[in-house]
Protein backbone atom coordinates (compact mmCIF):
# COMPACT_ATOMS: atom_id res chain seq x y z
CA UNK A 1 114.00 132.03 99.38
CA UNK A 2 111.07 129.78 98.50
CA UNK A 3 111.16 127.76 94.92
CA UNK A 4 108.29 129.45 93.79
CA UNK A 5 110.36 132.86 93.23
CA UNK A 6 113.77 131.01 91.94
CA UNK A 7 111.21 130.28 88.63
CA UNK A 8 111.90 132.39 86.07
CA UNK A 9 109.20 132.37 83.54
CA UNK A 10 106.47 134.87 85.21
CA UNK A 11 103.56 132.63 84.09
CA UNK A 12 104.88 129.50 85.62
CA UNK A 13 105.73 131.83 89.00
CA UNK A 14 102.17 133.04 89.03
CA UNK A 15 100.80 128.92 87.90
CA UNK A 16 103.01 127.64 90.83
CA UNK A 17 101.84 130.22 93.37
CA UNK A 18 97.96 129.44 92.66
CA UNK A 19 99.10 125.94 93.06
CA UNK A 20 100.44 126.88 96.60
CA UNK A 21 97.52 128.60 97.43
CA UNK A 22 94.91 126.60 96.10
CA UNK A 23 96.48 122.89 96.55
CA UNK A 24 97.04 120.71 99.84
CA UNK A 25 100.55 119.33 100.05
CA UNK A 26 98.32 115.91 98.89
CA UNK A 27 96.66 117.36 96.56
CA UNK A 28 100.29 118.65 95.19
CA UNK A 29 101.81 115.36 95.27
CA UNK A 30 98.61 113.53 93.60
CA UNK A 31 99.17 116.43 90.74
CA UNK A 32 103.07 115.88 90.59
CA UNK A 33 103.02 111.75 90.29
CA UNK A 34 100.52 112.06 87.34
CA UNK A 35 100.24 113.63 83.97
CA UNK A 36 100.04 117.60 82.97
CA UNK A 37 96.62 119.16 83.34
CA UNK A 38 95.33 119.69 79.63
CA UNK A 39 93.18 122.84 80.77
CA UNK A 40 95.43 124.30 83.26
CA UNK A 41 97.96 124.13 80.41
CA UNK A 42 95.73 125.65 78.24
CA UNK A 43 94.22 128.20 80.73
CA UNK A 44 97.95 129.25 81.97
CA UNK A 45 99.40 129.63 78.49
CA UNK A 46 102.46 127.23 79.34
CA UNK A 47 104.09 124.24 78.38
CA UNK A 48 103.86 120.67 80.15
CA UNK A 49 107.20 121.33 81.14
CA UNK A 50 106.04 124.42 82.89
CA UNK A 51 103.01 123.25 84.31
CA UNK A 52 105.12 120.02 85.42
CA UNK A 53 107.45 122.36 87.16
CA UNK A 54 105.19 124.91 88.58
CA UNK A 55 103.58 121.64 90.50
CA UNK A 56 106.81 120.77 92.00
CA UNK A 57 108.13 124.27 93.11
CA UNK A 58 104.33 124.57 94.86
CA UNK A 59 104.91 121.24 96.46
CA UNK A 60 108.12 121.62 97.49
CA UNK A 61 107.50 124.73 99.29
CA UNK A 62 104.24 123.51 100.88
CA UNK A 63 106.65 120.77 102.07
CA UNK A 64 108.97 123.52 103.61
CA UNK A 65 106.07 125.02 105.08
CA UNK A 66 104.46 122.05 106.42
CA UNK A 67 108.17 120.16 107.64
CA UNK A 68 110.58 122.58 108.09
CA UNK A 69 113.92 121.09 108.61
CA UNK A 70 114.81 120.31 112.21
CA UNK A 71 111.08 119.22 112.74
């Protein structure tokens, strides 16, 4: 099951699966290391502490995706 779908606020599922589809894994990590995104926030309806972790659930799947254990 990825992290994305173990979120349970539906906003910050659907914020973290744009961020999937939309991010690199770099782009992800850039994102994650630095402050909340005033209009994403804004645009998504959620918190910082959504938005903070819809970034990591995205990057930590990309990271499954891109590394899966055993690799």
């Amino acid at each position: 099951m990825s992290v994305i779908d173990q979120l349970n606020d539906t906003k910050t599922r659907a914020f973290a699966r744009h961020c999937y589809e939309k991010g690199s894994e770099e782009q992800l990590r850039k994102a994650a290391e630095g402050p909340a995104d005033e209009k994403e926030m804004k645009q998504w309806d959620i918190t910082e502490g959504e938005w903070e972790e819809a970034v990591a659930a995205a990057l930590a799947d990309k990271e499954m995706k891109d590394h899966p254990p055993g690799d």
